[in-house]
PDB file of N, CA and C in Angstrom:
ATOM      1  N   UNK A   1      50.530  -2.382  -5.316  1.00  0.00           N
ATOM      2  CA  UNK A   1      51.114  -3.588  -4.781  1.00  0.00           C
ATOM      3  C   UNK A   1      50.891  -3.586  -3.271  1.00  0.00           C
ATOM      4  N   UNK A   2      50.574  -5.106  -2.837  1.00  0.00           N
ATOM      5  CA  UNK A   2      50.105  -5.031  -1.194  1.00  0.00           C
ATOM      6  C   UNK A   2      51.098  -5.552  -0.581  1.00  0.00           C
ATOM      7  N   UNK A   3      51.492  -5.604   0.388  1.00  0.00           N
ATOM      8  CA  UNK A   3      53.080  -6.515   1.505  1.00  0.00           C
ATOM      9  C   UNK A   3      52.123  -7.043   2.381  1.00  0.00           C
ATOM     10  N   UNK A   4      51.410  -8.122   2.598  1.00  0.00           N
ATOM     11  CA  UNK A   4      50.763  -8.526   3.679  1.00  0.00           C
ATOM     12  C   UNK A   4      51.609  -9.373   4.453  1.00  0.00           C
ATOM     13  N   UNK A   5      51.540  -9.285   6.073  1.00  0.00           N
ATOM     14  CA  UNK A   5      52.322  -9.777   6.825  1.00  0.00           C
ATOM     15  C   UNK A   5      51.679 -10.081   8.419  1.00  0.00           C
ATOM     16  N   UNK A   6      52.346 -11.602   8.761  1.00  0.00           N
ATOM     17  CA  UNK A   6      52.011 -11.774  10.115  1.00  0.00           C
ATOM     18  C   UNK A   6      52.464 -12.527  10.718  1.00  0.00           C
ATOM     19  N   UNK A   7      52.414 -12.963  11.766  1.00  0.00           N
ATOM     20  CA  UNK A   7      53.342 -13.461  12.818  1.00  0.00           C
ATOM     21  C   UNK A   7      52.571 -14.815  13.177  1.00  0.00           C
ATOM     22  N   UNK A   8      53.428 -15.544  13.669  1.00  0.00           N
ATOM     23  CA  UNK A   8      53.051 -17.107  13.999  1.00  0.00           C
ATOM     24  C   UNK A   8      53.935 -17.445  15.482  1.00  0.00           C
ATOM     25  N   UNK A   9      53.221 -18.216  16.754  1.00  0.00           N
ATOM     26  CA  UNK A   9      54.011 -18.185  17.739  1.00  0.00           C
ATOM     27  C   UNK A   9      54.635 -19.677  17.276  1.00  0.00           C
ATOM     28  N   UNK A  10      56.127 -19.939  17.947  1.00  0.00           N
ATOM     29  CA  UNK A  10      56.725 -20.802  17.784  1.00  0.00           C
ATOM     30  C   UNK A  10      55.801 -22.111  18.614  1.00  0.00           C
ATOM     31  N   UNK A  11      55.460 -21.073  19.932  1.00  0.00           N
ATOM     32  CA  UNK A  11      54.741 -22.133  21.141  1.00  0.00           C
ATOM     33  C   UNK A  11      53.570 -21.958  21.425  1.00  0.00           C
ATOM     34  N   UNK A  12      52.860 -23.071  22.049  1.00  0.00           N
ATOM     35  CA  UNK A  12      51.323 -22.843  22.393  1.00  0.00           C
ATOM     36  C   UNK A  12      51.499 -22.322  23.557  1.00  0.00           C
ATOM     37  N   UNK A  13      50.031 -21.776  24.677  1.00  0.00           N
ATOM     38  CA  UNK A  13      50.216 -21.387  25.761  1.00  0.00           C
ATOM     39  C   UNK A  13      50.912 -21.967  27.256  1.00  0.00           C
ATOM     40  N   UNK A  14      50.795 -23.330  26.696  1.00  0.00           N
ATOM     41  CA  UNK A  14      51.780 -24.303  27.372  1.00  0.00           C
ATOM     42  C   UNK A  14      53.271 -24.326  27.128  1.00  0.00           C
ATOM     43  N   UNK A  15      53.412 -23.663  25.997  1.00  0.00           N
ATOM     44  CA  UNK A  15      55.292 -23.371  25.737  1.00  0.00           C
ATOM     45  C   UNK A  15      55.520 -25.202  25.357  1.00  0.00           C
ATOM     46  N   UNK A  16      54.580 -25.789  24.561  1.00  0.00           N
ATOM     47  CA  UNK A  16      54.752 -27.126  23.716  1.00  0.00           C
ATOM     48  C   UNK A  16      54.855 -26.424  22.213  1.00  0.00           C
ATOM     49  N   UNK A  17      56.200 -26.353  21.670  1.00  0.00           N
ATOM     50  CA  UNK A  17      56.307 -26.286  20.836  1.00  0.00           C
ATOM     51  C   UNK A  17      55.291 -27.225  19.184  1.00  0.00           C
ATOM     52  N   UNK A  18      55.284 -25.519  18.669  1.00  0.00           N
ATOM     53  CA  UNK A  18      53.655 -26.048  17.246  1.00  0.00           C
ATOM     54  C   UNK A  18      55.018 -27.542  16.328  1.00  0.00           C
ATOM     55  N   UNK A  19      54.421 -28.310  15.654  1.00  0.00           N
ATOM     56  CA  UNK A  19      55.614 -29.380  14.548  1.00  0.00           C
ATOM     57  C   UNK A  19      55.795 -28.134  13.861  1.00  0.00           C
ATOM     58  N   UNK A  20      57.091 -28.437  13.333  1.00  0.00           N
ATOM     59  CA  UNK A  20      57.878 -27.907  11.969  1.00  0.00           C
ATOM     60  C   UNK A  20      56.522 -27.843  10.589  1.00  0.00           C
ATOM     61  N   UNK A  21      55.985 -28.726  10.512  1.00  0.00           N
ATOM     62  CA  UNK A  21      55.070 -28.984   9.585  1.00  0.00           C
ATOM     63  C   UNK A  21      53.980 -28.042   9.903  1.00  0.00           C
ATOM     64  N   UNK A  22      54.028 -27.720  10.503  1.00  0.00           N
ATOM     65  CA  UNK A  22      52.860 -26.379  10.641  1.00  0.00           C
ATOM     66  C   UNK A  22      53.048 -25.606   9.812  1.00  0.00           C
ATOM     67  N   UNK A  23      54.457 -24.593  10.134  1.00  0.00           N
ATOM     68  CA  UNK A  23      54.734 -23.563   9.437  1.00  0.00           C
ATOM     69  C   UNK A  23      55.084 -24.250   8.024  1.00  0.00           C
ATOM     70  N   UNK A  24      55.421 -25.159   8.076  1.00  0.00           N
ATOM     71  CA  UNK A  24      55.311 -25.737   6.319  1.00  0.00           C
ATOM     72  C   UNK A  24      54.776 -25.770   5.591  1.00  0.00           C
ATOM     73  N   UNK A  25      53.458 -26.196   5.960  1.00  0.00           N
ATOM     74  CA  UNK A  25      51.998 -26.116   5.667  1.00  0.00           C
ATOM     75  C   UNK A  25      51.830 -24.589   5.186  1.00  0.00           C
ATOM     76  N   UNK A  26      51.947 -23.664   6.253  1.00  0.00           N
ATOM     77  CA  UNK A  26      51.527 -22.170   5.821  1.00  0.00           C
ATOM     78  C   UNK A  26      52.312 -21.789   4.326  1.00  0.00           C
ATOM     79  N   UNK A  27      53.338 -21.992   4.369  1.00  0.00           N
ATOM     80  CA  UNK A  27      54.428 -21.970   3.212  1.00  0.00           C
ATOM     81  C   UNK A  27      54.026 -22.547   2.143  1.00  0.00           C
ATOM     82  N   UNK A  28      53.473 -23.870   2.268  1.00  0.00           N
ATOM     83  CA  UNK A  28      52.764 -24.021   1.238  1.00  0.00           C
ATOM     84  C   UNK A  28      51.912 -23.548   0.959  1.00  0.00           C
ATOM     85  N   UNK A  29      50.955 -23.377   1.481  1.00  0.00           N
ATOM     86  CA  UNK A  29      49.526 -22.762   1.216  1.00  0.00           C
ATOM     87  C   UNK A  29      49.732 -20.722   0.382  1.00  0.00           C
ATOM     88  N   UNK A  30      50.696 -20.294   1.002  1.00  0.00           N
ATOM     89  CA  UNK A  30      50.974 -19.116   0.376  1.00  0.00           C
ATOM     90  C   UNK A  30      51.657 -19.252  -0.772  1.00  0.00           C
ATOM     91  N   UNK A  31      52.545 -20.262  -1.074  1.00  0.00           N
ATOM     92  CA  UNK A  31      53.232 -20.236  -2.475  1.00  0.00           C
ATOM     93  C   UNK A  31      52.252 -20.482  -3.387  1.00  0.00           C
ATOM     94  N   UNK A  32      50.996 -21.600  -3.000  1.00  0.00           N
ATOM     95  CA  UNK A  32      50.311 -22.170  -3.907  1.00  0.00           C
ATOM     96  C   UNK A  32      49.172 -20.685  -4.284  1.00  0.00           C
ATOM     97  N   UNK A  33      49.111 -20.282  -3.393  1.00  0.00           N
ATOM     98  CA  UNK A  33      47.890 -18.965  -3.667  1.00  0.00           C
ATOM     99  C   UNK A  33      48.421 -17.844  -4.057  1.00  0.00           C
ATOM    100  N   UNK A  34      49.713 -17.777  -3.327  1.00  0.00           N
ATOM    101  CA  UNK A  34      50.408 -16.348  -4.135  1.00  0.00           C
ATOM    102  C   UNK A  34      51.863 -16.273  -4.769  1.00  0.00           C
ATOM    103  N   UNK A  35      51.772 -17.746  -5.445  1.00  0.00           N
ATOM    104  CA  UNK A  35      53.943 -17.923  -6.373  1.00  0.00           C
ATOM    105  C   UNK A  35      54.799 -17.481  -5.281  1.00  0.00           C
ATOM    106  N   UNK A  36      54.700 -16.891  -4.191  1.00  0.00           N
ATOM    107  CA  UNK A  36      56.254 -17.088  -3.538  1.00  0.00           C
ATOM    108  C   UNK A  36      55.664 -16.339  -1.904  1.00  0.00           C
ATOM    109  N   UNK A  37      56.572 -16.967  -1.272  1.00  0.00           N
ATOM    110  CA  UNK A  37      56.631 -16.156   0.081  1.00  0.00           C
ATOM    111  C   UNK A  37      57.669 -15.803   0.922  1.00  0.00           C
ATOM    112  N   UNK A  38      57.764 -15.020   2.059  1.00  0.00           N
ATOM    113  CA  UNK A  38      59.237 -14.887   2.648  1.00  0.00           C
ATOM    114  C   UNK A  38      59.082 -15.237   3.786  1.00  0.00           C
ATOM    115  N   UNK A  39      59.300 -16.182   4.631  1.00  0.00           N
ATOM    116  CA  UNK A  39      59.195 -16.801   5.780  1.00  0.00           C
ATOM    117  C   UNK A  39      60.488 -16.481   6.778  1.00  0.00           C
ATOM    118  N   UNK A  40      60.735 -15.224   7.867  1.00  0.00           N
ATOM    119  CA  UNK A  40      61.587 -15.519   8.690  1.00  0.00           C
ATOM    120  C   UNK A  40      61.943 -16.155   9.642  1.00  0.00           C
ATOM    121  N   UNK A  41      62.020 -17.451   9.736  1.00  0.00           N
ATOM    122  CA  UNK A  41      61.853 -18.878  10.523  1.00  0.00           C
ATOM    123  C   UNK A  41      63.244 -19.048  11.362  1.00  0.00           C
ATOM    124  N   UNK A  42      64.481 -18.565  10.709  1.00  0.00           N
ATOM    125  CA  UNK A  42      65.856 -18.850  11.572  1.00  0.00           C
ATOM    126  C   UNK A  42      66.046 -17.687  12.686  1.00  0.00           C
ATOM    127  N   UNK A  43      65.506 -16.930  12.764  1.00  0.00           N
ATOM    128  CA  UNK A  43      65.741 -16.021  13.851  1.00  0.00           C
ATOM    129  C   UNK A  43      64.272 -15.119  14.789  1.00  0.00           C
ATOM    130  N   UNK A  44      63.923 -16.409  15.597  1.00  0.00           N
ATOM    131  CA  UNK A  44      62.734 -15.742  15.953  1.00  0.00           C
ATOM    132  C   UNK A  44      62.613 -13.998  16.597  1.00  0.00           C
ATOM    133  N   UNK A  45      61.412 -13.885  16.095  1.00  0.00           N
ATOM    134  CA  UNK A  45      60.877 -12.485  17.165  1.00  0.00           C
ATOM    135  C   UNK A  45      60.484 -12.502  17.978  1.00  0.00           C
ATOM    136  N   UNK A  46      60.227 -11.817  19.365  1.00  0.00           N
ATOM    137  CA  UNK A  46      60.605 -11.586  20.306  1.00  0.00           C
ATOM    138  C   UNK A  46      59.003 -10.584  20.644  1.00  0.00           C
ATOM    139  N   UNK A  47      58.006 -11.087  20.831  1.00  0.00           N
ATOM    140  CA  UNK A  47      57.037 -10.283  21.437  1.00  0.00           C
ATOM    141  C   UNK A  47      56.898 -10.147  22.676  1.00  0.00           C
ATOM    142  N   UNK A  48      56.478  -8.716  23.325  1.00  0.00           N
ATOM    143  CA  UNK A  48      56.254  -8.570  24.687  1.00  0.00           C
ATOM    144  C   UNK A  48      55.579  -7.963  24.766  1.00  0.00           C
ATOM    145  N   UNK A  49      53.996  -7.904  25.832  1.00  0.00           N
ATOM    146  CA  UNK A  49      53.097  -7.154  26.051  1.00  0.00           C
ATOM    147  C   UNK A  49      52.409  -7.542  27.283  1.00  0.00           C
ATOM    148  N   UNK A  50      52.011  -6.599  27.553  1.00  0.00           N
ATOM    149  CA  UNK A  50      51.338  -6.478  29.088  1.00  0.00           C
ATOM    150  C   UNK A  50      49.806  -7.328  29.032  1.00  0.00           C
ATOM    151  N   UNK A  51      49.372  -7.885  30.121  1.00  0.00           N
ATOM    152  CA  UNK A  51      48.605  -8.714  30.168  1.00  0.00           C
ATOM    153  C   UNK A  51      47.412  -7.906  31.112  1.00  0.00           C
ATOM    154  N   UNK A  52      45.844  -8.357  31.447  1.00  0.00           N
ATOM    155  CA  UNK A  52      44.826  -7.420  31.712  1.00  0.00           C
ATOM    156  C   UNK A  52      45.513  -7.265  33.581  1.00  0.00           C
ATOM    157  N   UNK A  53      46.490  -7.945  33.930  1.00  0.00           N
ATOM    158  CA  UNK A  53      46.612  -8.119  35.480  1.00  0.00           C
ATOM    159  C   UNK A  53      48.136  -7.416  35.127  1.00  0.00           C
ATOM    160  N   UNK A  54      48.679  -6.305  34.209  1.00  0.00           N
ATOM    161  CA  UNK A  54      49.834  -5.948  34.220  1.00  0.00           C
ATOM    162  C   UNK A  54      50.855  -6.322  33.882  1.00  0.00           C
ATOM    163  N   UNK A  55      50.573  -8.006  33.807  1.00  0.00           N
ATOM    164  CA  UNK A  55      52.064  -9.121  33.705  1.00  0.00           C
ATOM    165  C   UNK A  55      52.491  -9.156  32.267  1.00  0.00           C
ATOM    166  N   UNK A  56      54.263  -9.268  31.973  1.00  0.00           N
ATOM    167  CA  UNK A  56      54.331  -9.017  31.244  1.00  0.00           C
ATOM    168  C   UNK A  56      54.456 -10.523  30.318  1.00  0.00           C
ATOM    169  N   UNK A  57      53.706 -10.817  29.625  1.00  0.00           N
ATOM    170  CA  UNK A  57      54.162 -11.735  28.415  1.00  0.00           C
ATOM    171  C   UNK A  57      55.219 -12.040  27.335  1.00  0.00           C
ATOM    172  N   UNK A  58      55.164 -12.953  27.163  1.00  0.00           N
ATOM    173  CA  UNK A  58      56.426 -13.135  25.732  1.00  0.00           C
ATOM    174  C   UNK A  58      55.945 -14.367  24.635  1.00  0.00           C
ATOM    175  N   UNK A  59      56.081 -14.178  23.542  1.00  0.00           N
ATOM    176  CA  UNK A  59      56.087 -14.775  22.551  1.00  0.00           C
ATOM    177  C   UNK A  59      57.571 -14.963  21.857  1.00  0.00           C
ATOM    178  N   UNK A  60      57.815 -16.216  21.228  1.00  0.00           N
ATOM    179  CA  UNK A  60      58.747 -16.310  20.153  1.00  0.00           C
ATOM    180  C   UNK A  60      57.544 -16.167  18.748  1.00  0.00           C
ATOM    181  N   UNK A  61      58.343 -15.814  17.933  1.00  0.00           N
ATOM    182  CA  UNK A  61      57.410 -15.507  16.913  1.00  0.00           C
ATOM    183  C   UNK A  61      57.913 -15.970  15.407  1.00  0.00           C
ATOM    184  N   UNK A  62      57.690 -15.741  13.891  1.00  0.00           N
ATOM    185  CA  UNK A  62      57.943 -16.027  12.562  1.00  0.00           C
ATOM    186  C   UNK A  62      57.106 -15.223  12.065  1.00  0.00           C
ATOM    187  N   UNK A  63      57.449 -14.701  11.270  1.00  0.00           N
ATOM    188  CA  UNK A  63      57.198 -13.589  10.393  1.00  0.00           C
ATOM    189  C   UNK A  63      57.322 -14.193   9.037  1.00  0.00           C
ATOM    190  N   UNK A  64      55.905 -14.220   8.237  1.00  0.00           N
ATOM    191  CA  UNK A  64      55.514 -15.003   6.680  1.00  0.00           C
ATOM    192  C   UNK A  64      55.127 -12.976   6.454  1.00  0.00           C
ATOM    193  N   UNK A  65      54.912 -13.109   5.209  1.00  0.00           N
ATOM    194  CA  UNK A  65      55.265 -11.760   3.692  1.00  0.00           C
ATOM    195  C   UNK A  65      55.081 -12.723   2.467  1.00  0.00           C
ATOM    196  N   UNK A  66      53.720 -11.929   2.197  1.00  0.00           N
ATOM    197  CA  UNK A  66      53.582 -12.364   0.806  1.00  0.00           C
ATOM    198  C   UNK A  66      53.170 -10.950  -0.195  1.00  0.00           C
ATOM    199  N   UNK A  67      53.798 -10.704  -0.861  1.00  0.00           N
ATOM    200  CA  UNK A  67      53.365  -9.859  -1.886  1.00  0.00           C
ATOM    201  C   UNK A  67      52.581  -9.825  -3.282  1.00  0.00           C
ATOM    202  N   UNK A  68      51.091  -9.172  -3.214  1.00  0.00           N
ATOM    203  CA  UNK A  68      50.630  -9.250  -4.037  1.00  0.00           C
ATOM    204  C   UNK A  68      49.906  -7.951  -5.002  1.00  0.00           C
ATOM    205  N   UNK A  69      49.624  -7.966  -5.882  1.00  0.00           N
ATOM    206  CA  UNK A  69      48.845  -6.544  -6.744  1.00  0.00           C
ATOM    207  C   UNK A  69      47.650  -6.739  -6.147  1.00  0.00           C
ATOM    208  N   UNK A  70      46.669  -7.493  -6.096  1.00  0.00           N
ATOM    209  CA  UNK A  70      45.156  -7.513  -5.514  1.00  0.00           C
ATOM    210  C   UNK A  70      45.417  -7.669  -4.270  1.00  0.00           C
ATOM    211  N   UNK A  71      44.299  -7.301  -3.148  1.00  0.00           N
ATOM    212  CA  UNK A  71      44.137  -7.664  -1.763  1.00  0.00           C
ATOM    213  C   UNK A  71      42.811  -7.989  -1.597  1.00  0.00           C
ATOM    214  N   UNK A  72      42.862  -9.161  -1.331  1.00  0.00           N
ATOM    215  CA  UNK A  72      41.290  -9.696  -1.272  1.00  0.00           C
ATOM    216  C   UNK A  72      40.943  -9.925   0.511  1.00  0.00           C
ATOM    217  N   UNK A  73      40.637  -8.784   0.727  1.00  0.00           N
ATOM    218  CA  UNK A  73      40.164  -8.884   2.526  1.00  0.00           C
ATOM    219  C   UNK A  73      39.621 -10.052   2.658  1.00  0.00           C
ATOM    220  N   UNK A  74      38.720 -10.275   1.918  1.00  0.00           N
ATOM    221  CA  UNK A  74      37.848 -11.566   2.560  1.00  0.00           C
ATOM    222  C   UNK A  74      38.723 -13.119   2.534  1.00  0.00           C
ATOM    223  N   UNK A  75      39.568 -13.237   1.434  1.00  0.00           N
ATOM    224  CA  UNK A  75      40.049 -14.782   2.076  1.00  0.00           C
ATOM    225  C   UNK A  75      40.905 -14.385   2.605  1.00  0.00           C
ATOM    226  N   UNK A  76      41.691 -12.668   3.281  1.00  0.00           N
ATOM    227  CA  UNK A  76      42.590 -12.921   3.904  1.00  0.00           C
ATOM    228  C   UNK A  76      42.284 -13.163   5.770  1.00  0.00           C
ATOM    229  N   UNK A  77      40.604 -12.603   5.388  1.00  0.00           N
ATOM    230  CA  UNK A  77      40.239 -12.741   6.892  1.00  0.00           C
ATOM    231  C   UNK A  77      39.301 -13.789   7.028  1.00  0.00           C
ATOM    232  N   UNK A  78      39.051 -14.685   6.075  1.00  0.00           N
ATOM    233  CA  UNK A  78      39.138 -16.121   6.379  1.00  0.00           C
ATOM    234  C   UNK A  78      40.171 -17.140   6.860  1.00  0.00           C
ATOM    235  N   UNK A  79      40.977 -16.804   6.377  1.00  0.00           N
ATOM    236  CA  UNK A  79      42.864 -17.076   6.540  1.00  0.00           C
ATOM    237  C   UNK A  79      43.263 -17.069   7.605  1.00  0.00           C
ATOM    238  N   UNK A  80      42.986 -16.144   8.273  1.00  0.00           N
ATOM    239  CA  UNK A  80      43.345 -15.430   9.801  1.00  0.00           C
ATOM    240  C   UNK A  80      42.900 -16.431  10.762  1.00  0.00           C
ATOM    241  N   UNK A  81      41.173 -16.115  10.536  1.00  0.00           N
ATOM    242  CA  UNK A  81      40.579 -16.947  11.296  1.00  0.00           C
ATOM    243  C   UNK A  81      41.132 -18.785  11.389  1.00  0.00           C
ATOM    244  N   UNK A  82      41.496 -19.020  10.085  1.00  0.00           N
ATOM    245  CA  UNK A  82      41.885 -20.777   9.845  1.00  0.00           C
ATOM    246  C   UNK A  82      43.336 -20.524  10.855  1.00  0.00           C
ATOM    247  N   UNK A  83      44.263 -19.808  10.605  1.00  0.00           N
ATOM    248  CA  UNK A  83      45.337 -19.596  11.357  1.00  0.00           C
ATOM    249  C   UNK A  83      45.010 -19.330  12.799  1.00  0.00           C
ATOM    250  N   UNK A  84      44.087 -18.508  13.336  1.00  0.00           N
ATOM    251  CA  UNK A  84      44.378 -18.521  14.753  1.00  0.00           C
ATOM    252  C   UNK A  84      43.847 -20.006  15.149  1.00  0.00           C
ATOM    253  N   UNK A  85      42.711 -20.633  14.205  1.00  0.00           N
ATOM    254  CA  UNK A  85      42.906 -21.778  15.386  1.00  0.00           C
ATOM    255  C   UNK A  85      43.505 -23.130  14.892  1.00  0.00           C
ATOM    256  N   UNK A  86      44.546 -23.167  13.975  1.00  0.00           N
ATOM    257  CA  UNK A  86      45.134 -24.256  14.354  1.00  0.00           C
ATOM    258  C   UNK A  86      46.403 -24.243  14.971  1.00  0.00           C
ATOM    259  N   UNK A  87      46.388 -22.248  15.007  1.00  0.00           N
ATOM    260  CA  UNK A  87      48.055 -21.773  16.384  1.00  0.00           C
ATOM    261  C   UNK A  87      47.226 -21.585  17.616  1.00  0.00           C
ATOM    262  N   UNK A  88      45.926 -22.084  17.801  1.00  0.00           N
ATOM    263  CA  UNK A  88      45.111 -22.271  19.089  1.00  0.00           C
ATOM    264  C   UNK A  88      45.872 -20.123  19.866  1.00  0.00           C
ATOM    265  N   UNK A  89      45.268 -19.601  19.029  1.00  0.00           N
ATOM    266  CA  UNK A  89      45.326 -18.137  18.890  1.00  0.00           C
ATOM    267  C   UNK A  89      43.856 -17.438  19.504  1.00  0.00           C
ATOM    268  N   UNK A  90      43.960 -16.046  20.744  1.00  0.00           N
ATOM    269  CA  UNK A  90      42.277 -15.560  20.667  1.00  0.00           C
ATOM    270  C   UNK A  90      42.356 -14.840  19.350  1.00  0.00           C
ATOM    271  N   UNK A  91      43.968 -14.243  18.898  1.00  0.00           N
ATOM    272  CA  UNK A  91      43.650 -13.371  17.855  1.00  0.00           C
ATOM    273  C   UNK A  91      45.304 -13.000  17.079  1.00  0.00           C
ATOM    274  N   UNK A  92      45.380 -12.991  15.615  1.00  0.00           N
ATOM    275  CA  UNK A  92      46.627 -13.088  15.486  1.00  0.00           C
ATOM    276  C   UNK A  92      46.216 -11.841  14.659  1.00  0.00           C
ATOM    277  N   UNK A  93      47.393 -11.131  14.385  1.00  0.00           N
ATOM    278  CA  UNK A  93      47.336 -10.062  13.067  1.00  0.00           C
ATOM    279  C   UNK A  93      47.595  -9.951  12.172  1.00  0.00           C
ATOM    280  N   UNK A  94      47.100  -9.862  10.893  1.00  0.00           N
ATOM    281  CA  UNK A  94      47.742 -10.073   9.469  1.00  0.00           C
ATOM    282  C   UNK A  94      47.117  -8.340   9.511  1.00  0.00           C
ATOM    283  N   UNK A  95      48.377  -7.850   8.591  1.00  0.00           N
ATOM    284  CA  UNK A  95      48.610  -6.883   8.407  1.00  0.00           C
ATOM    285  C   UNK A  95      49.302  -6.853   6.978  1.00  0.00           C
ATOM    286  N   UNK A  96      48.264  -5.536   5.832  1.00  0.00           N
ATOM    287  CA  UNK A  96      48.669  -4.913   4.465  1.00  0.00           C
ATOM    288  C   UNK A  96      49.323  -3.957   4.407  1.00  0.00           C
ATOM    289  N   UNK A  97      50.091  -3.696   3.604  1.00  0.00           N
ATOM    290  CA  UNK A  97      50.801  -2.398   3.551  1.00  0.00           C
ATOM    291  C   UNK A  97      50.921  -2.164   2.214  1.00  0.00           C
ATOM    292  N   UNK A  98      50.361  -0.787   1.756  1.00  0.00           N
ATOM    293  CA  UNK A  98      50.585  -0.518  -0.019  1.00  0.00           C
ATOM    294  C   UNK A  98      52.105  -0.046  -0.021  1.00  0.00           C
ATOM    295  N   UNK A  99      52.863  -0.663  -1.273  1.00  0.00           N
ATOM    296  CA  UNK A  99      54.218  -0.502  -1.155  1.00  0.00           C
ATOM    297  C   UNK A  99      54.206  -0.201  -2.645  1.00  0.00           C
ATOM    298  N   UNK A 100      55.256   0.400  -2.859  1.00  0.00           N
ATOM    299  CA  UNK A 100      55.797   0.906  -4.230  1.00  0.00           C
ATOM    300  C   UNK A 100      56.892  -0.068  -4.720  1.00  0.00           C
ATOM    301  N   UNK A 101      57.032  -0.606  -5.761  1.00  0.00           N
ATOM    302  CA  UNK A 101      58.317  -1.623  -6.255  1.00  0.00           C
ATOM    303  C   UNK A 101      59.195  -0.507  -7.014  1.00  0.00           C
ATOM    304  N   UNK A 102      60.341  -0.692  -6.475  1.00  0.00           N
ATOM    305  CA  UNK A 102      61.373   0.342  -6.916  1.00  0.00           C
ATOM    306  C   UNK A 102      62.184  -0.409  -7.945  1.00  0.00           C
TER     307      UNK A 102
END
């Protein structure tokens, strides 16, 4: 079993908030490809990282989880790519994790 997971910024680099219908869209698109997803949308995350001049950055963020038995790299890194640019992204991370169902 795979836990694939990744993050979505609330804001563009202008801090103009993405529509609601964005992340809706993603929600759909994962229920329809994988029966269910877990979207943490009411309590954003909180990214911070240093920039090439030291400065420190911030993101608000959402965290989508979809769990599946197959992992198909290739439409998930087609996926990626469709996601960073309509979150106008240089690069977002989707990330697998093999998990055990208890």
């Amino acid at each position: 079993m795979h836990l694939i997971q990744f993050l979505l910024p609330l804001y563009d680099n202008d801090q103009n908030a993405f529509p609601h219908r964005e992340f809706q869209r993603v929600r759909e698109e994962l229920i329809e490809r994988f029966g269910g997803v877990t979207a943490f949308v009411q309590s954003p995350a909180l990214g911070l990282w240093k920039d090439e001049n030291d400065q420190v950055s911030r993101d608000e963020m959402v965290m989508f989880e979809v769990m599946t038995a197959e992992l198909d790299q290739a439409w998930w890194a087609e996926y990626r790519l469709n996601l960073e640019r309509r979150f106008k992204q240089e690069e977002l991370v989707v990330r697998a994790l093999n998990v055990v169902r208890l």
